[in-house]
N, C-alpha and C. Protein backbone atom coordinates (compact mmCIF):
# COMPACT_ATOMS: atom_id res chain seq x y z
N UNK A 1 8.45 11.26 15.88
CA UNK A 1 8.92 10.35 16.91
C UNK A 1 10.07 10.98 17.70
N UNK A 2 11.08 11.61 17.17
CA UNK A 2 11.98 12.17 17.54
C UNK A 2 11.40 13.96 18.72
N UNK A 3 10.74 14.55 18.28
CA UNK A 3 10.14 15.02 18.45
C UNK A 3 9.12 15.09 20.35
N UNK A 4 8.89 13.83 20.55
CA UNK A 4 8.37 13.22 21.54
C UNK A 4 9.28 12.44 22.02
N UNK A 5 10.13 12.21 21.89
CA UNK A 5 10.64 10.59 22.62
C UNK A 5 11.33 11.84 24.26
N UNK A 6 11.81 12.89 24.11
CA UNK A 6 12.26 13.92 25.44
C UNK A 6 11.23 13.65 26.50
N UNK A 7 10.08 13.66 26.24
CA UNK A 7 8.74 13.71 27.08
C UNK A 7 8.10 12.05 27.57
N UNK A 8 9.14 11.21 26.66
CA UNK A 8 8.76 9.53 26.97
C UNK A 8 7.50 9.08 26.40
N UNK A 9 7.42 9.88 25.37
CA UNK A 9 6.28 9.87 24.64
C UNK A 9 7.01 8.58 23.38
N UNK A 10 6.15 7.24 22.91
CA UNK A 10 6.71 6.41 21.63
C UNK A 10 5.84 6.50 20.86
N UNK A 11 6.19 6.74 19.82
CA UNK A 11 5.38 7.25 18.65
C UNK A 11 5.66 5.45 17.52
N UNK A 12 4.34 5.32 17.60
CA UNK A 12 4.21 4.30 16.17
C UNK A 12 3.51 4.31 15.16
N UNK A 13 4.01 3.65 13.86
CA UNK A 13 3.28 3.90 12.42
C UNK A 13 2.81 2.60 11.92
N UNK A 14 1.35 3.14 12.33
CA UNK A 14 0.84 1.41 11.68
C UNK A 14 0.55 1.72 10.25
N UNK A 15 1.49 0.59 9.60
CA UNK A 15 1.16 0.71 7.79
C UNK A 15 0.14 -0.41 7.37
N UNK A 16 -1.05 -0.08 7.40
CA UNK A 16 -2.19 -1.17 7.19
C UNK A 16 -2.66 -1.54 5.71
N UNK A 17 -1.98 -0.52 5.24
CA UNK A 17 -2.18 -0.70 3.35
C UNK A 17 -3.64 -0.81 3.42
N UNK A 18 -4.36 -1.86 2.57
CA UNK A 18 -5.77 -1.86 2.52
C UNK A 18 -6.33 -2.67 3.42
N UNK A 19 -7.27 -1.98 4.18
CA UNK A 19 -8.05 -2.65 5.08
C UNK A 19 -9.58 -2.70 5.10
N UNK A 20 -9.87 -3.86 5.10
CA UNK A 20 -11.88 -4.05 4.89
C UNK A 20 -12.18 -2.43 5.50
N UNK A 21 -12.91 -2.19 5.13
CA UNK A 21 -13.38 -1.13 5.24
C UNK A 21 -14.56 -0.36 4.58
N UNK A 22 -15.88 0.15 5.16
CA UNK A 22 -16.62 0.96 4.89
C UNK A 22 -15.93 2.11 3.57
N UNK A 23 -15.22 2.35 3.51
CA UNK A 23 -14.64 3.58 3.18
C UNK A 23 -14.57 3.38 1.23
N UNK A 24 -14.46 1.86 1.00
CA UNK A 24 -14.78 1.92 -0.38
C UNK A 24 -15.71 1.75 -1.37
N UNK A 25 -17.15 1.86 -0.24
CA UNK A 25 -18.35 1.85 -0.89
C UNK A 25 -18.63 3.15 -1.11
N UNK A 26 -17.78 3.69 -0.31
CA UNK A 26 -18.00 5.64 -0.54
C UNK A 26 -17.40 6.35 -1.75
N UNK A 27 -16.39 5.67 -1.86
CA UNK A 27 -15.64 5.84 -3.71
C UNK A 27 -15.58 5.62 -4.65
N UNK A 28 -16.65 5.79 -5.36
CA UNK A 28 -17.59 4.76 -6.14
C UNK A 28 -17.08 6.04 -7.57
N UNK A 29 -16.75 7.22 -7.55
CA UNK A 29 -16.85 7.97 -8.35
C UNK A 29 -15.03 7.72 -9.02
N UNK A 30 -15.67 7.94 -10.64
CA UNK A 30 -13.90 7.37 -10.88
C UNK A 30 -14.08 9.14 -12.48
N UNK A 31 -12.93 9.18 -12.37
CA UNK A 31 -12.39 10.49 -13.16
C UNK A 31 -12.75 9.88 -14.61
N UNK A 32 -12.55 11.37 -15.16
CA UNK A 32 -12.73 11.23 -16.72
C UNK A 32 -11.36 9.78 -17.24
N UNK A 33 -12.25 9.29 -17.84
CA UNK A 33 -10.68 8.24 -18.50
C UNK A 33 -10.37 8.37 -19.64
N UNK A 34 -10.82 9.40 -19.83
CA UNK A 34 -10.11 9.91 -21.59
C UNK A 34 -8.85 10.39 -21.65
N UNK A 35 -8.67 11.27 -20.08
CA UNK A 35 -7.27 12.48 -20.35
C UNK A 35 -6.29 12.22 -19.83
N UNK A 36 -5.12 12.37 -19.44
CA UNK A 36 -3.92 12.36 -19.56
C UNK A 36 -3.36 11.30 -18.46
N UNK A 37 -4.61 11.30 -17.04
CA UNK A 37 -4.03 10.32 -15.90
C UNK A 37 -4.97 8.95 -16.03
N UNK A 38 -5.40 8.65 -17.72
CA UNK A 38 -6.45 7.14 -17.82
C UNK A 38 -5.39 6.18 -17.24
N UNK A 39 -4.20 5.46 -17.95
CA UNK A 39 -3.24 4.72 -17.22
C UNK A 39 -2.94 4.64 -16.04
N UNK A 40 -2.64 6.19 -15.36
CA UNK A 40 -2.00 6.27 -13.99
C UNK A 40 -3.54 5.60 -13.72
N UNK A 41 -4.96 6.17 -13.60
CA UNK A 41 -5.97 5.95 -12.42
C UNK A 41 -6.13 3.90 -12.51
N UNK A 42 -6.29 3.77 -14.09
CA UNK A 42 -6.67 2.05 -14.21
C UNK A 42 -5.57 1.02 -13.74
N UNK A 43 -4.10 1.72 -13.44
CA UNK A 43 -3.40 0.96 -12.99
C UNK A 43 -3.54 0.75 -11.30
N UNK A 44 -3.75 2.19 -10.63
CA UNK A 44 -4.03 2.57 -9.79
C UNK A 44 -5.37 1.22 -9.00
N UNK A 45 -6.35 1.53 -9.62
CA UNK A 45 -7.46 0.81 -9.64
C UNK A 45 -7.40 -0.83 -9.78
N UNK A 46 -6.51 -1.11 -10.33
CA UNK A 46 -6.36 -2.32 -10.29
C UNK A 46 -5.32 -2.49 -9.05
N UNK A 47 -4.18 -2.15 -8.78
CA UNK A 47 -3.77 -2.01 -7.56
C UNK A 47 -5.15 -2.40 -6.22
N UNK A 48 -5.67 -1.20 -6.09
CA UNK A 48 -6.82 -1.55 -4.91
C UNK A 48 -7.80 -2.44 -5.37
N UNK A 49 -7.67 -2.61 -6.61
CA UNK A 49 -9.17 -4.58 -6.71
C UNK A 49 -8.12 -5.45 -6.23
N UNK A 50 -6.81 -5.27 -6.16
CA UNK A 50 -6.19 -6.58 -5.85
C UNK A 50 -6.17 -7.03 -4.22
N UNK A 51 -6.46 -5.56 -3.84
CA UNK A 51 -5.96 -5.02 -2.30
C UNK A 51 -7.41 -5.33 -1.58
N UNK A 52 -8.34 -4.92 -2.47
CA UNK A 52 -9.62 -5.18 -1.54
C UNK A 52 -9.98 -6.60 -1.35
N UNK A 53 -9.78 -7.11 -2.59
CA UNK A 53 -9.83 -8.21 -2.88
C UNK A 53 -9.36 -9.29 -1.52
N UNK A 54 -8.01 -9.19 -1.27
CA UNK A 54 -7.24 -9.63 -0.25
C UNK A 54 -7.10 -9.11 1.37
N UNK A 55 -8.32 -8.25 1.14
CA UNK A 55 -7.82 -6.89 2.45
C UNK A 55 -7.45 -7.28 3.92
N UNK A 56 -7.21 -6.70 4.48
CA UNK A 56 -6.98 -7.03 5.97
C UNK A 56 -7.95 -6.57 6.46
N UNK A 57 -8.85 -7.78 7.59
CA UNK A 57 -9.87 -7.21 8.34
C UNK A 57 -9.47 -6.67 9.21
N UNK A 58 -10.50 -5.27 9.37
CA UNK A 58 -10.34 -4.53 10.43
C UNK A 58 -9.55 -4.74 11.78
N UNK A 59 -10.14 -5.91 12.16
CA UNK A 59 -10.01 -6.77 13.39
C UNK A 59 -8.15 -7.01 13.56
N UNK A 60 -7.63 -7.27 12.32
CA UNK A 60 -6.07 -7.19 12.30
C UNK A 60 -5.51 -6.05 12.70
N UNK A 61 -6.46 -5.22 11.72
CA UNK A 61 -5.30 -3.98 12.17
C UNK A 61 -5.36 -3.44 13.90
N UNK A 62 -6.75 -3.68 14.33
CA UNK A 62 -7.04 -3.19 15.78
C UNK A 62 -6.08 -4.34 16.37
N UNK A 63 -5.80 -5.59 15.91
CA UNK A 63 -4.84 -6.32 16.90
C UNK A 63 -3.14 -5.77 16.89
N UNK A 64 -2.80 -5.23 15.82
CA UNK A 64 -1.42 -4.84 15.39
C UNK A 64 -1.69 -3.52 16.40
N UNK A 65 -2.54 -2.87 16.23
CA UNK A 65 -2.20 -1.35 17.25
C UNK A 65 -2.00 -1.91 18.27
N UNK A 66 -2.57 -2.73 19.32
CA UNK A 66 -2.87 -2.93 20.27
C UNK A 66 -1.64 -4.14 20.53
N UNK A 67 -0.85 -4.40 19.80
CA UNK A 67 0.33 -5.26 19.88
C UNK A 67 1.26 -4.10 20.32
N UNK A 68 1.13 -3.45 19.23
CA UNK A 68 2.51 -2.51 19.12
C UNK A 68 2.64 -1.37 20.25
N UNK A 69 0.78 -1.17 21.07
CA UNK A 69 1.15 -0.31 22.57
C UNK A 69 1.27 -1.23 23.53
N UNK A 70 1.31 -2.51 23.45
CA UNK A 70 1.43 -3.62 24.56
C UNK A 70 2.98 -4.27 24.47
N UNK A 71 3.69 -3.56 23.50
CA UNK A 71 4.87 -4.76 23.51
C UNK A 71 6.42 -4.35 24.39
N UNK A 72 6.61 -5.20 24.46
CA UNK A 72 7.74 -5.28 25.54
C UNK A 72 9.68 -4.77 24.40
N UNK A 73 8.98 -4.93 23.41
CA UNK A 73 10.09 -5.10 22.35
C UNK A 73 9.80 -4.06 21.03
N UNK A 74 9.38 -2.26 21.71
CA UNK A 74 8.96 -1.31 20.30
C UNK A 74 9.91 -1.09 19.53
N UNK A 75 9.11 -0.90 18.36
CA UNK A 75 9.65 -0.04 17.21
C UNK A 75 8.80 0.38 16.47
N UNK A 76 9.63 1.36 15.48
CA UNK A 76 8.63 2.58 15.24
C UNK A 76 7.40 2.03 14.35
N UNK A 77 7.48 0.95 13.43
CA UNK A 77 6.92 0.56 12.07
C UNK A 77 6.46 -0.61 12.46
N UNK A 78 5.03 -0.51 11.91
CA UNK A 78 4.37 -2.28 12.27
C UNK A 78 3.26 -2.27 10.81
N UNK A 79 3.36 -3.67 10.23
CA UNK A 79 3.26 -3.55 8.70
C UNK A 79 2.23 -4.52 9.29
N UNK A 80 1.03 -4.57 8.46
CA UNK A 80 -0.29 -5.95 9.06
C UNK A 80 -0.95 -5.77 7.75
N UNK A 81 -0.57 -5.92 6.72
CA UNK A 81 -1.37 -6.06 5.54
C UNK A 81 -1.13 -6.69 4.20
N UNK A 82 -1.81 -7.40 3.39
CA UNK A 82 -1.67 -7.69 2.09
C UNK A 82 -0.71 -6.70 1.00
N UNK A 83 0.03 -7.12 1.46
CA UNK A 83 1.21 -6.53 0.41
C UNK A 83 2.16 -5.81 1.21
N UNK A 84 1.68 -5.58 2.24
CA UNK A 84 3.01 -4.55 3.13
C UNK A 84 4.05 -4.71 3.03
N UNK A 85 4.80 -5.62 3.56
CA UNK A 85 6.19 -6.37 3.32
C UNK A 85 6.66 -6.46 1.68
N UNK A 86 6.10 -6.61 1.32
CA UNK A 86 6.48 -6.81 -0.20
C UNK A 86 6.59 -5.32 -0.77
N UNK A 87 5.63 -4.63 -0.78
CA UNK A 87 5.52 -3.02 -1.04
C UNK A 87 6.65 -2.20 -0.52
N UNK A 88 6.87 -2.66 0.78
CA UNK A 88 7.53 -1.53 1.76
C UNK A 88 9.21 -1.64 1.66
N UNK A 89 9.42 -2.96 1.51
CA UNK A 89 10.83 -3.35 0.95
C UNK A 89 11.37 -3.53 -0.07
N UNK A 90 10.19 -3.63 -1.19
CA UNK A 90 11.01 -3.35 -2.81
C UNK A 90 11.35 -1.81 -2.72
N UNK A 91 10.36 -1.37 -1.94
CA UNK A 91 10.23 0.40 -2.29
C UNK A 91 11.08 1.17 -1.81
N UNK A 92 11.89 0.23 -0.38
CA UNK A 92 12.95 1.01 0.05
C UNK A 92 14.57 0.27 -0.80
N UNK A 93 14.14 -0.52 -1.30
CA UNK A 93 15.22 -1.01 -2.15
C UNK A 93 15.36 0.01 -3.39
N UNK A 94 14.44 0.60 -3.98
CA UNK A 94 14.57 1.06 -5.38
C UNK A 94 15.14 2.58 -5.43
N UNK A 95 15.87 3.45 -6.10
CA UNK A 95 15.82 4.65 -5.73
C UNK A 95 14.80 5.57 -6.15
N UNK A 96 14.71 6.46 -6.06
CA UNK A 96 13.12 6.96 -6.27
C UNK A 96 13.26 7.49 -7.98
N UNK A 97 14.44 8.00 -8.57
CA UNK A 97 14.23 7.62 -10.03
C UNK A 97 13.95 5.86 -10.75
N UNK A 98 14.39 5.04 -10.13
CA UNK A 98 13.44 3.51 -10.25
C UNK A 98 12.20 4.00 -10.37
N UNK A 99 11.80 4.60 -9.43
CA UNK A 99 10.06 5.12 -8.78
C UNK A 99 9.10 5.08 -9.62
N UNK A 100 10.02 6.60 -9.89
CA UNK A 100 9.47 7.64 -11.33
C UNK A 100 9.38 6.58 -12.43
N UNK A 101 10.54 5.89 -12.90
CA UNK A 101 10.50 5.01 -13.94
C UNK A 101 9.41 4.18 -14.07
N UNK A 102 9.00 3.35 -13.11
CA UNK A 102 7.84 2.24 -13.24
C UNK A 102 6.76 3.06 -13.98
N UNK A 103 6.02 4.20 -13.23
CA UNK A 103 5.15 4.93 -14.43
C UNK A 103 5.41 5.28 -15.25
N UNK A 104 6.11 5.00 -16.09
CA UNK A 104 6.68 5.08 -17.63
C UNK A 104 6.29 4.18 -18.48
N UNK A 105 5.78 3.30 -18.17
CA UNK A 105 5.13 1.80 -19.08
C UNK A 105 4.02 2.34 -19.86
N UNK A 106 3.63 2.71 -21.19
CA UNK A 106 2.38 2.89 -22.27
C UNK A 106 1.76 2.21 -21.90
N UNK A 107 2.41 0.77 -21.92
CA UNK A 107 1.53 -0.52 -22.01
C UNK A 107 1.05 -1.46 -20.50
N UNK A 108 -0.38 -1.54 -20.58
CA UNK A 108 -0.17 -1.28 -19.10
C UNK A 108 0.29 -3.37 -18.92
N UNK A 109 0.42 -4.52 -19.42
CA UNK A 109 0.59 -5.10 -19.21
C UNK A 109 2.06 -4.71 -18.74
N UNK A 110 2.84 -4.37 -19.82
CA UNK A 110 4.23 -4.06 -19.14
C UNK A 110 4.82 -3.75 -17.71
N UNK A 111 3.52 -2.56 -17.81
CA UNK A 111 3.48 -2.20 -16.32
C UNK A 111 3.40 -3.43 -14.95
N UNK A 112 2.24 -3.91 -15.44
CA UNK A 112 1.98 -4.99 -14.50
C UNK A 112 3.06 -5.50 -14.28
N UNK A 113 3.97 -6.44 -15.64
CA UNK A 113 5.27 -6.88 -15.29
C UNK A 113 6.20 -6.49 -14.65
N UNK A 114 6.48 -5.60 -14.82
CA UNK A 114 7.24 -4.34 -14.22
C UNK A 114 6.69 -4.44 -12.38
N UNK A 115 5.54 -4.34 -12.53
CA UNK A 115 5.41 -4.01 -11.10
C UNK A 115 5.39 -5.23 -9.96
N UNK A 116 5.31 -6.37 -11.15
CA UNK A 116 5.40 -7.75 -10.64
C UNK A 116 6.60 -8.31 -10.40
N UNK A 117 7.86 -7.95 -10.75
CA UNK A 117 9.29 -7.93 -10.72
C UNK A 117 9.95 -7.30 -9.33
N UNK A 118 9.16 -6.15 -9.64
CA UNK A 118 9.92 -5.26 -8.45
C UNK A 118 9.27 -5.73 -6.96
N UNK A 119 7.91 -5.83 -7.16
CA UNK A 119 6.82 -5.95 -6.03
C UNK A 119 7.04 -7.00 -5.06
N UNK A 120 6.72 -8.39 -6.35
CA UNK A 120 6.69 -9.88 -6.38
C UNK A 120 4.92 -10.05 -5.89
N UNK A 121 3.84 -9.08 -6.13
CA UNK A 121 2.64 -8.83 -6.26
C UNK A 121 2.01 -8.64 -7.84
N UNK A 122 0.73 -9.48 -8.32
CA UNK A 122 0.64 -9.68 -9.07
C UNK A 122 -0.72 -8.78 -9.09
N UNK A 123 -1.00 -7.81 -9.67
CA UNK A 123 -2.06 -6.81 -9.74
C UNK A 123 -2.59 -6.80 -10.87
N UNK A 124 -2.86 -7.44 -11.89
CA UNK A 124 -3.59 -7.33 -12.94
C UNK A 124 -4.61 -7.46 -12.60
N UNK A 125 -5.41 -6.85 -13.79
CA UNK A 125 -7.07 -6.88 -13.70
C UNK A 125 -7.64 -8.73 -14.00
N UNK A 126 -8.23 -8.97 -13.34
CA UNK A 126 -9.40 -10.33 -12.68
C UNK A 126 -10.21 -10.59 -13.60
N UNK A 127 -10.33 -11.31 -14.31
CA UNK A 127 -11.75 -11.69 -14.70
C UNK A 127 -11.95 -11.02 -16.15
């Protein structure tokens, strides 16, 4: 942004988190869950069932771009999704050893708690 703004060029970051999308019938393939990243991927995974689950249609996010080159009032960051706000401001609240820490939970309920504290998003596995 900085970079461009000499040339009157405005640079914006649409943070759409998960959005309906084609793109997760294509990722159907999931890693060995025996070895060392089973926790990181199933926590992971439950993260995006919660996200798809809730997603933002397409149609949002094409309205947020199209806000954010039409508006009379820019800035750099425009958030249009299930969990954005919540994600984007615990995350700039925490320091990034917080970060590191949250993946530290064995247990992945803990985790959940943990991530439900900090988040105020409730990602456990459904059903």
């Amino acid at each position: 942004a900085q970079e461009l703004a000499p040339f009157g060029i405005r640079v914006v970051i649409i943070e759409p988190g998960v959005t309906r999308s084609s793109i997760f019938a294509k990722n159907i393939d999931a890693p060995n869950q025996s070895g060392a990243y089973d926790a990181h991927y199933r926590r992971l995974f439950a993260f995006y069932a919660e996200g798809i689950a809730k997603a933002t249609p397409a149609e949002d996010a094409a309205a947020t771009i199209l806000e954010s080159i039409t508006t009379d009032e820019p800035r750099l960051r425009w958030r249009c999704s299930w969990g954005a706000d919540e994600l984007i401001t615990a995350r700039e609240a925490m320091s990034d050893e917080e970060w590191v820490e949250l993946g530290n939970h064995h247990d992945d309920d803990a985790y959940y708690d943990a991530f439900e504290e900090r988040f105020g998003l409730d990602i456990r596995p459904k059903g």
